[in-house]
Protein backbone atom coordinates (compact mmCIF):
# COMPACT_ATOMS: atom_id res chain seq x y z
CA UNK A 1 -38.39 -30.63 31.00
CA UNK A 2 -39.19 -31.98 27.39
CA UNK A 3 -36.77 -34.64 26.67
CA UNK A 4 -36.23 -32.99 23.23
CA UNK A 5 -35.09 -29.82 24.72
CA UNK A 6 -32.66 -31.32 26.99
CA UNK A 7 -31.00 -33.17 23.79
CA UNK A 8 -30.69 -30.16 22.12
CA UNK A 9 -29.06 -28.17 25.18
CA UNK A 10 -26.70 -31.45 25.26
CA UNK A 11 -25.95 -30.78 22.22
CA UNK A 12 -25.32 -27.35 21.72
CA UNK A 13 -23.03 -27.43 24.99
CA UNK A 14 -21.39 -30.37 24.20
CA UNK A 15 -19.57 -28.24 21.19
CA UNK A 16 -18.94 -25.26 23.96
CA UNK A 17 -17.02 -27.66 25.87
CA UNK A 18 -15.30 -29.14 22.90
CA UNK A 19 -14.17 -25.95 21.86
CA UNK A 20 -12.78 -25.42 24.26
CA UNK A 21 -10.05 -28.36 24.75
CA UNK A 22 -9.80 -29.33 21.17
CA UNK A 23 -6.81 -28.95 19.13
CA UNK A 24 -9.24 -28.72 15.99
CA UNK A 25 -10.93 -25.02 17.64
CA UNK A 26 -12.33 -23.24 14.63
CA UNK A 27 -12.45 -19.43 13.87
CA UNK A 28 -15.28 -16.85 14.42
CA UNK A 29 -17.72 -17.43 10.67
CA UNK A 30 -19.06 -14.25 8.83
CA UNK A 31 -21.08 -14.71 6.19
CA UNK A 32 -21.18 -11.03 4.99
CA UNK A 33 -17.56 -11.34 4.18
CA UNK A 34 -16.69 -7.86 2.98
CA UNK A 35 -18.45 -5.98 4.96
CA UNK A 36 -15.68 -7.40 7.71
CA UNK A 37 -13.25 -6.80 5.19
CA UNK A 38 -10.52 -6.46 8.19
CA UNK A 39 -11.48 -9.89 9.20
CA UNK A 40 -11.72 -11.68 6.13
CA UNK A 41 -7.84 -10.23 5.07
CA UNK A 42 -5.83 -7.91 6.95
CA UNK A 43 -4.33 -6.66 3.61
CA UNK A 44 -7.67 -4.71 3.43
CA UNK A 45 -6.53 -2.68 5.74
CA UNK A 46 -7.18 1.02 4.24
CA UNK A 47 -8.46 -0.84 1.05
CA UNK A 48 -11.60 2.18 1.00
CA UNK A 49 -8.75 4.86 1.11
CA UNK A 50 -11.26 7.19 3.39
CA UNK A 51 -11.73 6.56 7.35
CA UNK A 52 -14.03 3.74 7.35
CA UNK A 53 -15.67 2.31 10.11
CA UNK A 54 -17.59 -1.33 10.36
CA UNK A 55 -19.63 -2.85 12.54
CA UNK A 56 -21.22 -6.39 12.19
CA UNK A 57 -23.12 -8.80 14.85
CA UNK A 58 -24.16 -12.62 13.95
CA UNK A 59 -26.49 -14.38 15.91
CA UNK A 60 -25.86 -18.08 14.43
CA UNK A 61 -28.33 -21.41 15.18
CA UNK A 62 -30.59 -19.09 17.46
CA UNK A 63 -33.36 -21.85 17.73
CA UNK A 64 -30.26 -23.68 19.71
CA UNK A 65 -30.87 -22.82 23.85
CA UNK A 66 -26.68 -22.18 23.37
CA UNK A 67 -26.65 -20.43 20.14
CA UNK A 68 -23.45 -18.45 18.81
CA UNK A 69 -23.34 -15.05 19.37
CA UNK A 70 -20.40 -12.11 17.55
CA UNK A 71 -19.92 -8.97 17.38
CA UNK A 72 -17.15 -7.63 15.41
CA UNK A 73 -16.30 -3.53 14.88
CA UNK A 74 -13.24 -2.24 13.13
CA UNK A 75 -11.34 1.08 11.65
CA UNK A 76 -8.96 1.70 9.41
CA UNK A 77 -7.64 3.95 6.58
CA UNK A 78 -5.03 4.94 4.31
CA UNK A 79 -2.35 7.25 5.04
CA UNK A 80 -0.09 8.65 2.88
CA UNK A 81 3.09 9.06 5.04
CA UNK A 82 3.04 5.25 5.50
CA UNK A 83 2.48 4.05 2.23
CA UNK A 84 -0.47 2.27 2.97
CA UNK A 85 -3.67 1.41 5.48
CA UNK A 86 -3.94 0.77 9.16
CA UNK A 87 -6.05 -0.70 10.50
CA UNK A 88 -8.07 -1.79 14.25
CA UNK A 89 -10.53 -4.55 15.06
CA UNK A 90 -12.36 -5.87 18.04
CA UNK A 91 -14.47 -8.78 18.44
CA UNK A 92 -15.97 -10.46 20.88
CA UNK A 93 -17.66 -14.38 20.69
CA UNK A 94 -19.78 -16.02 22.77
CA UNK A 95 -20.67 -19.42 22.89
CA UNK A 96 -23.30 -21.30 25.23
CA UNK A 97 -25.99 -20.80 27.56
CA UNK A 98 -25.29 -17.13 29.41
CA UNK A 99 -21.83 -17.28 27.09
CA UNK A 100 -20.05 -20.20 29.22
CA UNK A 101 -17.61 -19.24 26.47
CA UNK A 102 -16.21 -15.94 25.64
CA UNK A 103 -13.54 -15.13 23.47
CA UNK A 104 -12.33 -11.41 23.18
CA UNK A 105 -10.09 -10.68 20.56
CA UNK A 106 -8.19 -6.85 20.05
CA UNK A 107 -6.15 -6.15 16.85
CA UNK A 108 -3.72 -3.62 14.77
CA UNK A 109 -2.45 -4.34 11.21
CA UNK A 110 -0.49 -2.40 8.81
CA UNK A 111 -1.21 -2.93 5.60
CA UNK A 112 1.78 -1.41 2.53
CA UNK A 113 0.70 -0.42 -0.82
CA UNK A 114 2.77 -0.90 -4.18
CA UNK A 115 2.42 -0.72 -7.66
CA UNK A 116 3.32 -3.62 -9.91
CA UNK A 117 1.85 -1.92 -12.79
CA UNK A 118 0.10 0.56 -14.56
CA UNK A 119 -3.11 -0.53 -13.26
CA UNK A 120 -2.42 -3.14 -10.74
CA UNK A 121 -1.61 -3.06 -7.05
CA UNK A 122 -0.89 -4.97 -4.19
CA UNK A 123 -1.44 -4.76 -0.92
CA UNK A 124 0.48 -6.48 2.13
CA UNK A 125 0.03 -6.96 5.39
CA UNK A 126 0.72 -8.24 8.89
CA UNK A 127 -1.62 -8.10 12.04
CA UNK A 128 -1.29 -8.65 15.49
CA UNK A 129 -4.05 -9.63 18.19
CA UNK A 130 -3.94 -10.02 21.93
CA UNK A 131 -7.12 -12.43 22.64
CA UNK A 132 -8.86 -13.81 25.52
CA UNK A 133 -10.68 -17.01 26.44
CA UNK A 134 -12.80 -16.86 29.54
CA UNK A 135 -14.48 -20.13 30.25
CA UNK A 136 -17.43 -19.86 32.66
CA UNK A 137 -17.55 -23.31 34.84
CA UNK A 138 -20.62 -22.61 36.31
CA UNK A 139 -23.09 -21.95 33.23
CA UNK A 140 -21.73 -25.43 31.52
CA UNK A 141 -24.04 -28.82 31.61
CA UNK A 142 -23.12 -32.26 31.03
CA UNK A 143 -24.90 -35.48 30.42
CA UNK A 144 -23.93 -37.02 33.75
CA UNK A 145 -26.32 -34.06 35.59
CA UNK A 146 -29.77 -35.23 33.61
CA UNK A 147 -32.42 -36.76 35.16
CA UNK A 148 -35.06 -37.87 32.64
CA UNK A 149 -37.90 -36.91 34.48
CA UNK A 150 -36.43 -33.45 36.22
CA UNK A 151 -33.79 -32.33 34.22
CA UNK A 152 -30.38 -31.07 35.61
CA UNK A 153 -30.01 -31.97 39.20
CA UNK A 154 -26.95 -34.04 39.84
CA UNK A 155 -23.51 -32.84 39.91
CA UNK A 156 -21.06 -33.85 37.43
CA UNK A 157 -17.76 -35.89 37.33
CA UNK A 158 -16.01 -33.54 34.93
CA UNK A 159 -12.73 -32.01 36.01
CA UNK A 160 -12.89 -28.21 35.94
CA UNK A 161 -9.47 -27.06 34.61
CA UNK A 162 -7.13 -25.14 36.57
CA UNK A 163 -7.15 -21.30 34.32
CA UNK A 164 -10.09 -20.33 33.57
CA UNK A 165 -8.99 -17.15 31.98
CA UNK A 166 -6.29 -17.55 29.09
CA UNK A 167 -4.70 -14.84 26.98
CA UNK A 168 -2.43 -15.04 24.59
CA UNK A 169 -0.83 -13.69 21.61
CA UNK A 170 -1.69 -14.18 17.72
CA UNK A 171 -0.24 -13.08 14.23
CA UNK A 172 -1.82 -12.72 10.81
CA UNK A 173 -0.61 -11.76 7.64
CA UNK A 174 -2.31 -11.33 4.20
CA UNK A 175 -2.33 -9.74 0.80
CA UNK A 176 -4.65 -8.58 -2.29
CA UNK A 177 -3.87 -8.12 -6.08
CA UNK A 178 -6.10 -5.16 -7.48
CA UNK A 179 -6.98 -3.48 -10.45
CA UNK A 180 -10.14 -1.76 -11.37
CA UNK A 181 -12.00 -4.70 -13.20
CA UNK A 182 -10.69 -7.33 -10.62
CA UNK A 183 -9.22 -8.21 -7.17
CA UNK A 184 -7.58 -11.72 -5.37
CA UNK A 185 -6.02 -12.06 -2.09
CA UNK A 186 -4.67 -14.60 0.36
CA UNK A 187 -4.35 -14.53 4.12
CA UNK A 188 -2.75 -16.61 7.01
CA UNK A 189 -4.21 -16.59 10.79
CA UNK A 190 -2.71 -17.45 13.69
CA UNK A 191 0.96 -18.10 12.46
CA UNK A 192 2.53 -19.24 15.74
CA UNK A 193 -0.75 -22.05 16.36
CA UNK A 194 -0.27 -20.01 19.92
CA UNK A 195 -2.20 -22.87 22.48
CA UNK A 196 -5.78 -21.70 22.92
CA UNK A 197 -7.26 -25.34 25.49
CA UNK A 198 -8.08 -24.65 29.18
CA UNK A 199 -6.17 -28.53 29.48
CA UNK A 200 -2.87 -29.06 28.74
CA UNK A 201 -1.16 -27.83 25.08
CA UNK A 202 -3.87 -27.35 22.82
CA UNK A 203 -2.59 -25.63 18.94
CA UNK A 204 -5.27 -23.46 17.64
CA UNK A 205 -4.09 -24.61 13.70
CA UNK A 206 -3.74 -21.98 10.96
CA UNK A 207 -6.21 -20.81 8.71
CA UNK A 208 -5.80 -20.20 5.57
CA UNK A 209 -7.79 -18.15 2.96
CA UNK A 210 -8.50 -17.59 -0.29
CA UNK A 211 -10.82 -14.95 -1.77
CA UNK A 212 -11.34 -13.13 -5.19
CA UNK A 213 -13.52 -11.74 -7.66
CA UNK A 214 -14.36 -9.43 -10.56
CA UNK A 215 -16.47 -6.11 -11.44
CA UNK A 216 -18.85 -6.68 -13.97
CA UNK A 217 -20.37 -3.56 -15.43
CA UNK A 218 -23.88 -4.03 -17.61
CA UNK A 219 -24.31 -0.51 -18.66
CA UNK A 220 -23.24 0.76 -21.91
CA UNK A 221 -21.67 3.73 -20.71
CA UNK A 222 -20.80 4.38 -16.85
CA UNK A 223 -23.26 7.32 -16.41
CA UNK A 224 -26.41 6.80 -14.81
CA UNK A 225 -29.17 4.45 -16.32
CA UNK A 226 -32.08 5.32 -15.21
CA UNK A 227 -35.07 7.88 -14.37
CA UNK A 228 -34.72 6.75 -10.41
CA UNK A 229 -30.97 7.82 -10.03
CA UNK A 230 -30.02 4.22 -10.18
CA UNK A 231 -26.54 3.80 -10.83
CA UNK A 232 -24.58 1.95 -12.75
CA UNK A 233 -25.51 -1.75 -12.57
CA UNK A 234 -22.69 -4.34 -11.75
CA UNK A 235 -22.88 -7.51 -10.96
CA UNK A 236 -20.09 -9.13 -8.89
CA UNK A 237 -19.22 -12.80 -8.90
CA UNK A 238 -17.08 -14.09 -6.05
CA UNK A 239 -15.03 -17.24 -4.70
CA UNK A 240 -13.62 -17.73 -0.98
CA UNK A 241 -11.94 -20.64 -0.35
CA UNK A 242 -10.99 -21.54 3.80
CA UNK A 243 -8.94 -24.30 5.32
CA UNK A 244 -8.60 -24.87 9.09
CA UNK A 245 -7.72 -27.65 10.86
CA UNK A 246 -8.26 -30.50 8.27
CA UNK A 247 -11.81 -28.80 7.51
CA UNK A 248 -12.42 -27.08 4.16
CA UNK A 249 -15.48 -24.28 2.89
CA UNK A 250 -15.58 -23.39 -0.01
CA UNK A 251 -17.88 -20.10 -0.75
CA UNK A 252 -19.55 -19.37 -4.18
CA UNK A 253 -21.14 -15.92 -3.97
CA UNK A 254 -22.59 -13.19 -6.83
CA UNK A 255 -23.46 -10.06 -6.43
CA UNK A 256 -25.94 -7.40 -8.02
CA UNK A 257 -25.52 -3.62 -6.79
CA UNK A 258 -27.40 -1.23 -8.04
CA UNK A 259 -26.77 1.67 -6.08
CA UNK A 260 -28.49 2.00 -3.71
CA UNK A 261 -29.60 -1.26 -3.69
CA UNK A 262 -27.50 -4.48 -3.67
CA UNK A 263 -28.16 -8.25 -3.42
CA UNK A 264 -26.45 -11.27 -3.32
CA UNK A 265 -26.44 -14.72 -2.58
CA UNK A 266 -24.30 -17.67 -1.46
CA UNK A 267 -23.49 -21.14 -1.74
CA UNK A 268 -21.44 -22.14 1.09
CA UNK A 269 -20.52 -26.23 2.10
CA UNK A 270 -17.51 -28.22 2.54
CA UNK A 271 -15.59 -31.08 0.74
CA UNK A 272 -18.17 -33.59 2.01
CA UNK A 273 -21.36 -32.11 3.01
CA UNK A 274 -23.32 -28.78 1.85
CA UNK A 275 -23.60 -26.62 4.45
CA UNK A 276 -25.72 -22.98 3.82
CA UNK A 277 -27.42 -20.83 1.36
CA UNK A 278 -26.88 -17.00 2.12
CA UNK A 279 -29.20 -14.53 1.36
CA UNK A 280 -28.44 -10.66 1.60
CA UNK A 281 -30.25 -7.34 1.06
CA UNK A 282 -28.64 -4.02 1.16
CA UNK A 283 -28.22 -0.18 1.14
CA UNK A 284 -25.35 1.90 0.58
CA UNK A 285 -25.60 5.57 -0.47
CA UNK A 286 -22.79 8.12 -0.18
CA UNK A 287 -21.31 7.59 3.59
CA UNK A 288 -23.36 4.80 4.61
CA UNK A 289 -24.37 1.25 4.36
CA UNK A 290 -26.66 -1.61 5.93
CA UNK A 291 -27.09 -4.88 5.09
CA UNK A 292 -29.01 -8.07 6.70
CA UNK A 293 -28.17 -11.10 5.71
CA UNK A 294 -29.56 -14.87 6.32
CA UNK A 295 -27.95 -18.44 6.15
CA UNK A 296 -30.30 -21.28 5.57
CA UNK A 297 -28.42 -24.30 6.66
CA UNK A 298 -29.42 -27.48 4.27
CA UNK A 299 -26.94 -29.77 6.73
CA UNK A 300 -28.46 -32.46 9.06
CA UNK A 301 -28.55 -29.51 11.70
CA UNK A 302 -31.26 -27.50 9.01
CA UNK A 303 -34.03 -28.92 11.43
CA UNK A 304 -32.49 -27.84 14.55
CA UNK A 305 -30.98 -24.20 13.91
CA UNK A 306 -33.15 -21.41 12.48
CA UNK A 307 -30.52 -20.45 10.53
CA UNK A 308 -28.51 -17.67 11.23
CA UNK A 309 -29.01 -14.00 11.43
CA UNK A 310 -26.35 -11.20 10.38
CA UNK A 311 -26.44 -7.25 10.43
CA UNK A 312 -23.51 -5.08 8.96
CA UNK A 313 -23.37 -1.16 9.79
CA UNK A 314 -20.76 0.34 7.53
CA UNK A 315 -19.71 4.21 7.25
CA UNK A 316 -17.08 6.43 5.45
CA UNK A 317 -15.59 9.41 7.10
CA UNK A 318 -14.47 11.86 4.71
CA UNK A 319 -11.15 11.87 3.21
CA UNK A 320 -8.30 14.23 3.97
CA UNK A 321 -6.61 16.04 0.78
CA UNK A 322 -4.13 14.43 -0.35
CA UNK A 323 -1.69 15.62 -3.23
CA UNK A 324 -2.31 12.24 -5.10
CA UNK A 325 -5.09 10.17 -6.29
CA UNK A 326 -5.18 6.83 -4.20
CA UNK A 327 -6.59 4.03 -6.32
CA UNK A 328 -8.92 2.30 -3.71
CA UNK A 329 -9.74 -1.69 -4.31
CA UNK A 330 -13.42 -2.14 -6.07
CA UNK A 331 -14.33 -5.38 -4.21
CA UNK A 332 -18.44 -5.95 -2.86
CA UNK A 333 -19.12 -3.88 0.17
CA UNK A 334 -21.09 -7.06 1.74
């Protein structure tokens, strides 16, 4: 075995295992952050109006022999009886060679709707998740089990911890200011810091976020613009802001959509050091949408990684009649 590919596999399992005792354990990272709209705020919950269903899977530093693998798919919708949107999500994480780690994570929100004025809106929410960490001993390396010359062949001196499988409760809550030209939200994960390490008490810390944007519309009248059936063209400039366990990212993002065609890119990095690009191509027409977006990662891992690859699957059910006009929230659809 390559000496180069056994320092990478060190590596990219050394972070498994650190994930999974450190009090510092980060959160799942999307980088088509709309089209997870459930993920990125609860408050979004119902946020289309219609039945809307989403489905997104990340495959993140593949050129890594223990890359990061998620898969995310969601519902929700508005109903009128309740004032506002409910919503579902499932995802599901794995990290390291044959996923030593797995995280599973099920959740509900309710999202209420209000008016504030004429044409602005809020949206608030609260979400609760039941997840699951299941840590697979037996598919983790360590640097006491290399040989230079024949790779992993000794045992290891590491103490395997006592549960293997945790579960355990968490609670979100969120909202987002709308109007038609405009939209900002905030949103706070894991509001109990519910212990999340295989040893001993191990906080998994809050995480806040901030997100907004506006609607931008270059047409001179909001009818179509062109011989193709283009519509209107809008471009869509965006900020997200995250903190999580003394770690900041701050995302710069623009949008052009063009319907049916939309494109974007991102600037994402942190207080210290830059850390992707994003690129994204789309298609959304009527019911349906699909993007593919890729990260380019400029950090000292850029050599290492290959990036990382993201699809999004998005469809709208159709609406039920309802006796008034629901004012959904304009923000990107990627």
């Amino acid at each position: 075995m390559k000496m180069r590919k056994i320092q990478k596999i060190i590596v990219a399992l050394a972070m498994v295992f650190a994930a999974s005792q450190t009090v510092s354990a980060q959160d799942f990272v999307f980088s088509q952050f709309y089209a997870n709209p459930l993920y990125l705020n609860p408050a979004l919950a119902g946020s289309k109006v219609c039945p809307r269903i989403s489905l997104n899977y990340r495959n993140q530093w593949p050129a890594l022999v223990s890359s990061f693998q998620t898969v995310s798919v969601s519902y929700d919708q508005y109903i009128d009886a309740l004032h506002g949107g409910i919503g579902a999500i499932v995802m599901n994480d794995r990290q390291g060679d044959h996923g030593a780690l797995m995280t599973t994570m099920a959740g509900i929100m309710y999202s209420f709707r209000f008016q504030v004025s004429r044409y602005v809106f809020v949206n608030a929410a609260l979400q609760m998740s039941l997840v699951n960490l299941n840590l697979n001993w037996d598919n983790l390396r360590f640097p006491d089990q290399i040989d230079p010359t024949f790779g992993f062949i000794y045992p290891t001196q590491a103490t395997q911890p006592d549960n293997l499988n945790k579960w355990y409760l968490d609670f979100d809550a969120g909202a987002v200011i709308y109007s038609d030209a405009w939209y900002a939200g905030a949103a706070v994960s894991h509001l109990t810091q519910p212990s999340n390490g295989f040893y001993g008490i191990s906080d998994l810390p809050m995480k806040f976020t901030v997100h907004g944007g506006g609607l931008i519309n270059l047409a001179t009248d909001k009818r179509r613009t062109s011989s193709l059936a283009l519509g209107t063209p809008i471009i869509s400039p965006n900020l997200i802001y995250q903190y999580q366990g003394g770690f900041n990212y701050f995302n710069y993002g623009l949008y052009l959509d063009w319907e049916p065609f939309i494109v974007g890119t991102w600037f994402r990095h942190g207080l210290e050091n830059a850390d992707a690009f994003i690129f994204l191509v789309g298609l959304q027409h009527n019911w349906f949408k699909i993007g593919y977006s890729y990260d380019v990662t400029v950090s000292k891992l850029a050599n290492n990684t290959a990036g990382s690859h993201e699809i999004s699957l998005g469809f709208t059910l159709p609406c039920p009649e309802r006796r008034k006009k629901i004012r959904a929230v304009r923000c990107p659809s990627f």
